[in-house]
C-alpha atoms as a PDB file:
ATOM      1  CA  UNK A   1      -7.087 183.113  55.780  1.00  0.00           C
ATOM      2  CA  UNK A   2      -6.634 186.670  54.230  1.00  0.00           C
ATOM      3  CA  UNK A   3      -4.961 189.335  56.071  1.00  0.00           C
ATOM      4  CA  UNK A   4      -3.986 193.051  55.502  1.00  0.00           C
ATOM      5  CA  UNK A   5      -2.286 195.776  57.217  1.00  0.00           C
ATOM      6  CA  UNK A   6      -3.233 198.505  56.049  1.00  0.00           C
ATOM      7  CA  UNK A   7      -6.891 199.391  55.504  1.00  0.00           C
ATOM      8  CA  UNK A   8      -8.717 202.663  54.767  1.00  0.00           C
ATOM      9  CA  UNK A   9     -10.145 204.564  57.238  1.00  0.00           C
ATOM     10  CA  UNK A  10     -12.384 207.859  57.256  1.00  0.00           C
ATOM     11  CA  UNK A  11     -11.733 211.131  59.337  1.00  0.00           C
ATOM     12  CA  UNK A  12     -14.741 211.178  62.057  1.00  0.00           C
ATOM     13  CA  UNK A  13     -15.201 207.429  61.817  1.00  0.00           C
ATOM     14  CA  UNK A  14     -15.923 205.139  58.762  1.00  0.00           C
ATOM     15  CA  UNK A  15     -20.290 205.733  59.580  1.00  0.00           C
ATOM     16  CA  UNK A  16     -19.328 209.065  57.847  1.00  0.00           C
ATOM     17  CA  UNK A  17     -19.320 207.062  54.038  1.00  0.00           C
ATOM     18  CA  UNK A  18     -22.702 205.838  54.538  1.00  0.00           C
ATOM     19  CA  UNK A  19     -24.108 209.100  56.229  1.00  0.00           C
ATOM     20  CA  UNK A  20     -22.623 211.739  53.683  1.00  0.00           C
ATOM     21  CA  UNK A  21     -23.877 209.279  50.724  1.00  0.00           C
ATOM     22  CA  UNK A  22     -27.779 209.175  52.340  1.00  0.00           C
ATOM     23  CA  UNK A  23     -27.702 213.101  52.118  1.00  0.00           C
ATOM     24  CA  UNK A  24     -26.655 213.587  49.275  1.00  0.00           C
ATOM     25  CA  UNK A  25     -29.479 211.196  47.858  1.00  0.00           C
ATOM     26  CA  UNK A  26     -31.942 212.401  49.755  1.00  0.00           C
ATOM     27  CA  UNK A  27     -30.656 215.767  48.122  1.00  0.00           C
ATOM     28  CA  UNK A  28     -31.136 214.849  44.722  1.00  0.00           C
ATOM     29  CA  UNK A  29     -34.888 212.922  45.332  1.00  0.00           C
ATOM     30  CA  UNK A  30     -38.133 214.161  46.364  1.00  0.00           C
ATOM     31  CA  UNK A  31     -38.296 210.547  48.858  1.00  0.00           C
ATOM     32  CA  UNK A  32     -39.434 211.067  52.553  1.00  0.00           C
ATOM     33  CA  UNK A  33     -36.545 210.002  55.324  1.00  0.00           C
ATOM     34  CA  UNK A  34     -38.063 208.881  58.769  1.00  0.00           C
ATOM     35  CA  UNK A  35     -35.424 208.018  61.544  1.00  0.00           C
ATOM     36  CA  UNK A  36     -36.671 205.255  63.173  1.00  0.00           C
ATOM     37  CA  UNK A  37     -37.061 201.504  64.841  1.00  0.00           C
ATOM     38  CA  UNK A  38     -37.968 199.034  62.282  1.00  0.00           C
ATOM     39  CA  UNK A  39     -39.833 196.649  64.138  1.00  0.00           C
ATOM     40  CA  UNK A  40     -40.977 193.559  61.808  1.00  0.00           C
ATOM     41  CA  UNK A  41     -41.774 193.086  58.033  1.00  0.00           C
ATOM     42  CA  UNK A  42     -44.857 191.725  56.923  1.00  0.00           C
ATOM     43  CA  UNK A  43     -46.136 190.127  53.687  1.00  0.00           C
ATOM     44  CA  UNK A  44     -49.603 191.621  53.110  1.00  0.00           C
ATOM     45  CA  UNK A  45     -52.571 189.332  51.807  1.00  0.00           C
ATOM     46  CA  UNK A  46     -55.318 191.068  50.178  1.00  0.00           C
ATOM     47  CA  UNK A  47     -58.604 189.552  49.327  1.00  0.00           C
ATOM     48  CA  UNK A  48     -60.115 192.838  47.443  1.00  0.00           C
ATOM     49  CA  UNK A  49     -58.118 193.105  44.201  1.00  0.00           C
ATOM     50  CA  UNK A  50     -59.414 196.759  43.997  1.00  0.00           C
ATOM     51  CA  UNK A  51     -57.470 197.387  47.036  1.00  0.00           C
ATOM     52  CA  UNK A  52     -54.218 199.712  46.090  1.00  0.00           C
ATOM     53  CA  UNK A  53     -52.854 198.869  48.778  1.00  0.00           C
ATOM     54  CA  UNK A  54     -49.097 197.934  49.374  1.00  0.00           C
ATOM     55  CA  UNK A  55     -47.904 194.830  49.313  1.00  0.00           C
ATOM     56  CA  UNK A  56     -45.329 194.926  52.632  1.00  0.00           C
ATOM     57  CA  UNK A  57     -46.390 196.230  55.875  1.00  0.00           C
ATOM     58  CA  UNK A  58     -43.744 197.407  57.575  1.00  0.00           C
ATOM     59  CA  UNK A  59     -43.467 198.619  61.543  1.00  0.00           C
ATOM     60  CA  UNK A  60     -41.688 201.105  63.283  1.00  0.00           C
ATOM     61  CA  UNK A  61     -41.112 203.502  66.001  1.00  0.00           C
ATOM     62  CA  UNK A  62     -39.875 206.820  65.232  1.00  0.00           C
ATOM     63  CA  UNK A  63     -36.838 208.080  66.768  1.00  0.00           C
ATOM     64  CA  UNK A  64     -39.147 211.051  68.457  1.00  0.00           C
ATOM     65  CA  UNK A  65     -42.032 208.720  69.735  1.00  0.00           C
ATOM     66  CA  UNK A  66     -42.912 206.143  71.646  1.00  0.00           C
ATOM     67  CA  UNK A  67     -45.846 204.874  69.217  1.00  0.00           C
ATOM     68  CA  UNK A  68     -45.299 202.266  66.651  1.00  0.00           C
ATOM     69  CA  UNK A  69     -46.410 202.807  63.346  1.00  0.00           C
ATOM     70  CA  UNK A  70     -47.349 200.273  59.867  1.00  0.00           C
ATOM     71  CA  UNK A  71     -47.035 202.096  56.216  1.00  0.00           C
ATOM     72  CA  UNK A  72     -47.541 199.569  53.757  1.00  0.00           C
ATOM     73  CA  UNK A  73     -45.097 199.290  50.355  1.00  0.00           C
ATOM     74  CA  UNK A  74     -45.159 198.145  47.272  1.00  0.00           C
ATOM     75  CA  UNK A  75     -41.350 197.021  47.952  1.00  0.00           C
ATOM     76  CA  UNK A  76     -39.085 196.840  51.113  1.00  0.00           C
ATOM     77  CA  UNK A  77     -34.999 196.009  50.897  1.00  0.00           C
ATOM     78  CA  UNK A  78     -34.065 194.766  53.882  1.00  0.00           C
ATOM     79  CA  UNK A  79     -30.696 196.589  54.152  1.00  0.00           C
ATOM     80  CA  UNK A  80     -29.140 194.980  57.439  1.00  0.00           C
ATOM     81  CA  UNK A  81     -27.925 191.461  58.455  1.00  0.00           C
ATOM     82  CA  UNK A  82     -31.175 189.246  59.662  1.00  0.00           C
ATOM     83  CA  UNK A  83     -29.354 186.501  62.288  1.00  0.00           C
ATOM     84  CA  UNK A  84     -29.659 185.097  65.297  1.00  0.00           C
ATOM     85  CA  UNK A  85     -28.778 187.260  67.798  1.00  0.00           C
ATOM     86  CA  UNK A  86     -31.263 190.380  66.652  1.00  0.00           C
ATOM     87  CA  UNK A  87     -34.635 188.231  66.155  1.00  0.00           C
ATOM     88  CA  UNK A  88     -35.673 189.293  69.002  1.00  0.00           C
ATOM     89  CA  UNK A  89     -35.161 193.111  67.567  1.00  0.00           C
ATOM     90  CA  UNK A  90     -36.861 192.548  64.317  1.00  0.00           C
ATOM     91  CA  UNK A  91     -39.123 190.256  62.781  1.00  0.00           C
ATOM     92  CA  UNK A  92     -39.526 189.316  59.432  1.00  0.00           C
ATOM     93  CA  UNK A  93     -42.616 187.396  58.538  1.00  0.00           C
ATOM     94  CA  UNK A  94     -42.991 186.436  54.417  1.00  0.00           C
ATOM     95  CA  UNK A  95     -41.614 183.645  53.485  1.00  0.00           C
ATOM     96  CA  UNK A  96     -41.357 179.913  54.853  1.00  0.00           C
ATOM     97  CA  UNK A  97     -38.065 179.476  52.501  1.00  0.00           C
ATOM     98  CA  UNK A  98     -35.774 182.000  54.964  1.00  0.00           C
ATOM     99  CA  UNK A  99     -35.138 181.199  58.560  1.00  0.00           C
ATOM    100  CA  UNK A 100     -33.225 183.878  60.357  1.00  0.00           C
ATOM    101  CA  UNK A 101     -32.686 181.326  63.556  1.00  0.00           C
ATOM    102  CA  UNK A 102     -30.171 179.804  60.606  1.00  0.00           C
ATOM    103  CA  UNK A 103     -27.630 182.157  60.455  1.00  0.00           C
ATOM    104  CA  UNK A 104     -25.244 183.679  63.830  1.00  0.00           C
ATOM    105  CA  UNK A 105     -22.517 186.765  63.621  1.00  0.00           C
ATOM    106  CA  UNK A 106     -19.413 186.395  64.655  1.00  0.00           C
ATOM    107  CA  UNK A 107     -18.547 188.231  68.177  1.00  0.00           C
ATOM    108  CA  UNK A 108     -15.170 190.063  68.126  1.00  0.00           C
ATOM    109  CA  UNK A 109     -13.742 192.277  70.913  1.00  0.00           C
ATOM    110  CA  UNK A 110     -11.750 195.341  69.431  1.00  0.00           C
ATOM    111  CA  UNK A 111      -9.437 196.060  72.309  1.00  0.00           C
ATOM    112  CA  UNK A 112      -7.513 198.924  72.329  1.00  0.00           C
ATOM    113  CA  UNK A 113      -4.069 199.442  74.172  1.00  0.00           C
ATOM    114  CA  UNK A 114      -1.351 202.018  74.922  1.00  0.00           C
ATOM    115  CA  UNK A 115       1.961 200.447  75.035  1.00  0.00           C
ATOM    116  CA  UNK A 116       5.176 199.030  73.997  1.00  0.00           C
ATOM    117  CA  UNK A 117       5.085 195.519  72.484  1.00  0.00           C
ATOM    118  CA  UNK A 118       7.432 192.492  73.555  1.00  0.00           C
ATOM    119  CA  UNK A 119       9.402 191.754  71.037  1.00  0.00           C
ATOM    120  CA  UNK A 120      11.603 189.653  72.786  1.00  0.00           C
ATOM    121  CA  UNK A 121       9.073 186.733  72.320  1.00  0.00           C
ATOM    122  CA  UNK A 122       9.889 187.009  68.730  1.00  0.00           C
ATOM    123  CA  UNK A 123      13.444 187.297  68.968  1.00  0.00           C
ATOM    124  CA  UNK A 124      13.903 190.520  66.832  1.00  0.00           C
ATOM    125  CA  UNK A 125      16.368 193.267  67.321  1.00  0.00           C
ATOM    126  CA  UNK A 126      14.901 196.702  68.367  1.00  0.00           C
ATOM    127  CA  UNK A 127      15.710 197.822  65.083  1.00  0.00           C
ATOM    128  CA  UNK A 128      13.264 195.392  64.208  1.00  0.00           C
ATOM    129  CA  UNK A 129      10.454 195.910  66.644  1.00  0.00           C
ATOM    130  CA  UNK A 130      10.240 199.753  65.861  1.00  0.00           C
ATOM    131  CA  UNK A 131       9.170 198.624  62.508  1.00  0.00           C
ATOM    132  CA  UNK A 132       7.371 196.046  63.273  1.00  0.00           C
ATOM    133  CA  UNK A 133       3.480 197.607  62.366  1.00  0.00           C
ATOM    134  CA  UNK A 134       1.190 194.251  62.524  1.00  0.00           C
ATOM    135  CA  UNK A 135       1.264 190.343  64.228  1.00  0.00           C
ATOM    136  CA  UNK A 136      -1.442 188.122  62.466  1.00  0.00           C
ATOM    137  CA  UNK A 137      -1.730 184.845  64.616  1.00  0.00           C
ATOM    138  CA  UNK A 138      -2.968 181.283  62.558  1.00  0.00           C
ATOM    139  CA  UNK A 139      -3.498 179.311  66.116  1.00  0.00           C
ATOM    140  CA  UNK A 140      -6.247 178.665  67.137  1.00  0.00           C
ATOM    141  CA  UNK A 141      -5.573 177.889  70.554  1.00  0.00           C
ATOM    142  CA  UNK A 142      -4.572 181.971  71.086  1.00  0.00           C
ATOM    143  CA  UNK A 143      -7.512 184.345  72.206  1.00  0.00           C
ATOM    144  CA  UNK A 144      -6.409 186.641  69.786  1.00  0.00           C
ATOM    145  CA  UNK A 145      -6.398 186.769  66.653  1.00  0.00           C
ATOM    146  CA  UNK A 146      -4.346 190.233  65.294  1.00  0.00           C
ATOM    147  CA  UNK A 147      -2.580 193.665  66.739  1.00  0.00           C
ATOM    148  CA  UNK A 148      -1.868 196.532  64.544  1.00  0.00           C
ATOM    149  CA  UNK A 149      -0.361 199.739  65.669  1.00  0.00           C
ATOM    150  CA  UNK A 150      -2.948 202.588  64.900  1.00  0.00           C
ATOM    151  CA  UNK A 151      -2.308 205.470  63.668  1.00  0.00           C
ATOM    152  CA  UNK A 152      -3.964 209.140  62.668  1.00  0.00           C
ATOM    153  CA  UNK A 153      -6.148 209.578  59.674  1.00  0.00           C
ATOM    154  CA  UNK A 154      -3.352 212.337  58.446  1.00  0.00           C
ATOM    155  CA  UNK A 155      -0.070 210.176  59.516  1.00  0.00           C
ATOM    156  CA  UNK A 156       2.622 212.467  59.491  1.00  0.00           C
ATOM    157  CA  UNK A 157       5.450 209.577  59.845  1.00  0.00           C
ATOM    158  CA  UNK A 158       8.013 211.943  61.600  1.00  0.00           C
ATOM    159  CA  UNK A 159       5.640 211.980  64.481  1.00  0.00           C
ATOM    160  CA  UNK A 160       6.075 208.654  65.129  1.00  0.00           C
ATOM    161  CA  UNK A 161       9.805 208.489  65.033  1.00  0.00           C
ATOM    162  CA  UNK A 162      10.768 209.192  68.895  1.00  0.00           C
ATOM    163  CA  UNK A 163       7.709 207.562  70.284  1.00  0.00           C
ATOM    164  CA  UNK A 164       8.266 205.004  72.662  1.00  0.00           C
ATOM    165  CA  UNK A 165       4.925 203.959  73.236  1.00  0.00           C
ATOM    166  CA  UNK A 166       1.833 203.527  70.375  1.00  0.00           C
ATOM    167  CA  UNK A 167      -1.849 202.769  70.353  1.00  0.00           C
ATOM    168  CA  UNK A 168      -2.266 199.166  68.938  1.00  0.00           C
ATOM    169  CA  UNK A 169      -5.630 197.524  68.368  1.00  0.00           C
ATOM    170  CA  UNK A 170      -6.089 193.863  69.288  1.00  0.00           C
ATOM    171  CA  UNK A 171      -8.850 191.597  67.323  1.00  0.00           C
ATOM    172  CA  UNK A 172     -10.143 188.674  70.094  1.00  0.00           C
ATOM    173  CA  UNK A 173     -12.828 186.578  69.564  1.00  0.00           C
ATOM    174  CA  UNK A 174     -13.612 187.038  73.504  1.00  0.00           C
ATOM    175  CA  UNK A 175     -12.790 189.317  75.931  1.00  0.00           C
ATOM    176  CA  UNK A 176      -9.159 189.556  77.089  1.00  0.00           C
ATOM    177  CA  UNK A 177      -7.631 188.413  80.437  1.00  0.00           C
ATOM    178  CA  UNK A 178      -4.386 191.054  81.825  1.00  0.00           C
ATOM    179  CA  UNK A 179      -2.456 187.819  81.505  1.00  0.00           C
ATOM    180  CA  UNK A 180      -3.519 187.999  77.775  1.00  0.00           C
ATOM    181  CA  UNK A 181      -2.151 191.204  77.353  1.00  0.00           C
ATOM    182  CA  UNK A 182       1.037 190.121  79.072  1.00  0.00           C
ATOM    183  CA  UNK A 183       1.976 188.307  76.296  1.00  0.00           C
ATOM    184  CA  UNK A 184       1.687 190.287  73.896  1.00  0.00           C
ATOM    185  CA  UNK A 185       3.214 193.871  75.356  1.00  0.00           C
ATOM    186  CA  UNK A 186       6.529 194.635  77.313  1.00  0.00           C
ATOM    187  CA  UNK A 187       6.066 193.732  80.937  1.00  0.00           C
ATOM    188  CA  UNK A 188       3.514 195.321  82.441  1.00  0.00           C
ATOM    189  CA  UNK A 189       4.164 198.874  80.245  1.00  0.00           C
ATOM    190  CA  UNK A 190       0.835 199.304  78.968  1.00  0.00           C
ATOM    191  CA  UNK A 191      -2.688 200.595  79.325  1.00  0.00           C
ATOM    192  CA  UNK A 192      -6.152 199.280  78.412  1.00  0.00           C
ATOM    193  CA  UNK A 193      -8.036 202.527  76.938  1.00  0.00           C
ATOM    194  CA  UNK A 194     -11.253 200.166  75.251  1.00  0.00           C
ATOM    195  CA  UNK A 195     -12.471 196.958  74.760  1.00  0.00           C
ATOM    196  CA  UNK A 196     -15.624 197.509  72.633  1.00  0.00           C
ATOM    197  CA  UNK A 197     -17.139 193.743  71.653  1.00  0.00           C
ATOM    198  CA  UNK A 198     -19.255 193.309  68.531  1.00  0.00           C
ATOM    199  CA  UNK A 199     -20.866 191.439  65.504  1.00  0.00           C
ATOM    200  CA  UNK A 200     -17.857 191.956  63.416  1.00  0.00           C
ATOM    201  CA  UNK A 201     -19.147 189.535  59.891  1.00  0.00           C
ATOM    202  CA  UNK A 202     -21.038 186.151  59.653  1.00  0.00           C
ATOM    203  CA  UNK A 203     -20.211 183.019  61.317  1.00  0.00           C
ATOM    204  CA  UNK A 204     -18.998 181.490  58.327  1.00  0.00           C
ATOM    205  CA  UNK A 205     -19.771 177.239  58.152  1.00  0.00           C
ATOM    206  CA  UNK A 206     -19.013 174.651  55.689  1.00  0.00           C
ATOM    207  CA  UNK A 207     -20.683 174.294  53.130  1.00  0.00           C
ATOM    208  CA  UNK A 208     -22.535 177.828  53.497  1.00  0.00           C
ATOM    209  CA  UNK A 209     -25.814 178.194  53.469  1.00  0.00           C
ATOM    210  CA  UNK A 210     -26.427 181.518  51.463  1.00  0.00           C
ATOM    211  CA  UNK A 211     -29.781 183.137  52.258  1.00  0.00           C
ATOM    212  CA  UNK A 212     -31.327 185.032  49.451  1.00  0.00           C
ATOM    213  CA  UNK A 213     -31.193 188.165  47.761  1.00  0.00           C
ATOM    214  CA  UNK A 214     -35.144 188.228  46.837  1.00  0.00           C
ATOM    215  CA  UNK A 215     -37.025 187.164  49.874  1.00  0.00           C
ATOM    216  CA  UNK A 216     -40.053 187.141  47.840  1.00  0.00           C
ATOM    217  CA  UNK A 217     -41.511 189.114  44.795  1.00  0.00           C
ATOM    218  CA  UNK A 218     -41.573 192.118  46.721  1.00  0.00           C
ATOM    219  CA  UNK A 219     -38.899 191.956  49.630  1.00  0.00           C
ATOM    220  CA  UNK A 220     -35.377 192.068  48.900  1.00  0.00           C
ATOM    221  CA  UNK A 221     -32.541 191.262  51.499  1.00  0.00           C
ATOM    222  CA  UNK A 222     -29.194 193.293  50.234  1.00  0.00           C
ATOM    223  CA  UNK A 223     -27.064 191.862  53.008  1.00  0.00           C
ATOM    224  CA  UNK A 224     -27.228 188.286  52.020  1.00  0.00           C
ATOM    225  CA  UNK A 225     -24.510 188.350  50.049  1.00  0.00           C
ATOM    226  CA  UNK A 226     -22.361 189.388  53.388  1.00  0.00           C
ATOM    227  CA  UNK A 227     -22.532 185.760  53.630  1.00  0.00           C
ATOM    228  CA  UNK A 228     -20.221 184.949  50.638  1.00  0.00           C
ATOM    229  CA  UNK A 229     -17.762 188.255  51.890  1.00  0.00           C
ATOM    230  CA  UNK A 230     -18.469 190.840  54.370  1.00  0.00           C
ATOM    231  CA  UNK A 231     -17.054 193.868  53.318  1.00  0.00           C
ATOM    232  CA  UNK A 232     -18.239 197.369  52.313  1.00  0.00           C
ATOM    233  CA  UNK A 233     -17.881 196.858  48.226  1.00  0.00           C
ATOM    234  CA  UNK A 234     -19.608 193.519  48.396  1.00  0.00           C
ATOM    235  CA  UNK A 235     -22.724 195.764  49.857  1.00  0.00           C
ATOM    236  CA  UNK A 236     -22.532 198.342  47.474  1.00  0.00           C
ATOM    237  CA  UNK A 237     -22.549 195.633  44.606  1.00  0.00           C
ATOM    238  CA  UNK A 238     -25.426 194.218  46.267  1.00  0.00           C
ATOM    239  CA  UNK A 239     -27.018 196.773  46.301  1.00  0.00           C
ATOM    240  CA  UNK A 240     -26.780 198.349  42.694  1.00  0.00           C
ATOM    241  CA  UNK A 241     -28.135 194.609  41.846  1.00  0.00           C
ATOM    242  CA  UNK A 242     -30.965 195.105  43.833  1.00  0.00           C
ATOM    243  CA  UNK A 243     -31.517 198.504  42.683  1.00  0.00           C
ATOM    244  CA  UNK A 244     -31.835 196.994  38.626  1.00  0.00           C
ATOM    245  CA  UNK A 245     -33.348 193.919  39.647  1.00  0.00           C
ATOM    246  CA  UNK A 246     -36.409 196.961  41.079  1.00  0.00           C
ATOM    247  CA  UNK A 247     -36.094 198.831  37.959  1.00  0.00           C
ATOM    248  CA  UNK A 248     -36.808 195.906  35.736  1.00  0.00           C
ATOM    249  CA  UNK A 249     -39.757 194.826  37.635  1.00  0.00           C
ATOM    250  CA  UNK A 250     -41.097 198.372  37.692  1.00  0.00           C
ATOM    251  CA  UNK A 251     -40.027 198.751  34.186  1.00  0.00           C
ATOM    252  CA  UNK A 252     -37.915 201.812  34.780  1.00  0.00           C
ATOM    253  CA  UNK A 253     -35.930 202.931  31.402  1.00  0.00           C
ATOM    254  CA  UNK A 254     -32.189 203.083  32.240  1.00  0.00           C
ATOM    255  CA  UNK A 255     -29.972 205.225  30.499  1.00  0.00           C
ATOM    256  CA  UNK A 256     -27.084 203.222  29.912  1.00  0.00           C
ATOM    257  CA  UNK A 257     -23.495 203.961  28.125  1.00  0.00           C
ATOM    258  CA  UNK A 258     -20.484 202.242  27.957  1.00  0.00           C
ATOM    259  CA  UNK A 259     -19.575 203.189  31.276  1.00  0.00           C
ATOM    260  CA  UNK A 260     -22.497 202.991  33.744  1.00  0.00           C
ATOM    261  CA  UNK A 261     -26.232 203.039  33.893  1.00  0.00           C
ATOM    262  CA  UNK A 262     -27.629 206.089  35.127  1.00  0.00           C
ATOM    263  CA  UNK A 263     -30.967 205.687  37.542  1.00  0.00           C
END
């Protein structure tokens, strides 16, 4: 089990790394953006071989209409986890050696709480529990897993000094009962502000069953390796891999130094 305290976190929300990095690509390319519904992915059989053609059919709704559409591609990467729980949201029909029905998400509540917590239960001194920042529990048996206090993107730590009561965040793998709560804050001084549940990582197994990166010759899947670790940096790895494995089948010169390769 790993565990951390103290993570990153963006002004605006952490969607904001991701958005500001699409805009400035589209910025520096000529490519065509369409906000849309993906619908299914399709591996495209031709019997002409003077059809130019694509090779992957893919099928969509647009974000402004209520018509689905099919482009075909020479190449698709599949840039989002393919499980259980979304195959009715997206289909994916290419390959008999990948079966999304194989592979679930773990379901995590994020609660978040106004309060004081009850440090009693841990027998610390109040010294103690006003620097007390983070419980990480290793039973099991406990619906929750982890509380951390939250703070501001720009944490002035003066601010925090007189406060009697802080916004913690509570990890659960289901939702929370009040008597859950109770154990964890000081009587019943505190206030539920949101419990927001969802598909936090994959529902790791062992041995694990890793799906793969290259569907097929011309569909890749960049979030399979979210099944070895599911974090950000693992994606972006991911998906520079993918990006050469494209450029070496198209036979795209890099430019490369000692450094990086530039694209």
């Amino acid at each position: 089990m790993a565990t951390g305290s103290i993570l990153w976190h963006v002004e605006g929300g952490n969607y904001l790394v991701s958005k500001k990095i699409l805009e400035y690509l589209l910025q520096q390319s000529d490519v065509q953006f369409v906000k849309g519904h993906v619908k299914s992915v399709t591996d495209v059989h031709r019997i002409d071989i003077d059809d130019q053609g694509g090779n992957v059919r893919l099928s969509y709704q647009p974000s402004n209409s209520e018509l689905v559409h099919a482009v075909d591609y020479d190449n698709v990467i599949i840039a989002f986890p393919l499980h259980r729980d979304n195959i009715n949201d997206f289909v994916l029909q290419a390959t008999d050696n990948f079966n999304q029905y194989d592979y679930r998400m773990q379901s995590t509540h994020a609660n978040f709480l106004h309060g004081k917590l009850n440090c009693q239960q841990f027998n610390l001194t109040q010294n103690e529990c006003q620097r007390l920042k983070a419980i990480f529990y290793t039973n099991p048996s406990l619906p929750y897993r982890a509380v951390a206090e939250q703070h501001t993107v720009n944490e002035n730590k003066e601010q925090y000094k007189n406060i009697d009561k802080s916004v913690y965040k509570i990890f659960s793998p289901n939702e929370l009962s009040l008597s859950d709560y109770k154990q964890i804050f000081d009587n019943d001084n505190f206030q539920l502000i949101q419990d927001i549940p969802w598909l936090a990582y994959p529902k790791y197994e062992h041995p694990q069953k890793m799906p793969p990166i290259q569907i097929n010759k011309n569909i890749f899947y960049l979030n399979a390796m979210e099944w070895s670790s599911s974090c950000i940096e693992i994606e972006v790895i991911s998906a520079r891999n993918i990006a050469m494995l494209l450029t070496k089948k198209l036979r795209v010169e890099l430019k490369r130094n000692d450094k990086h390769i530039e694209f």
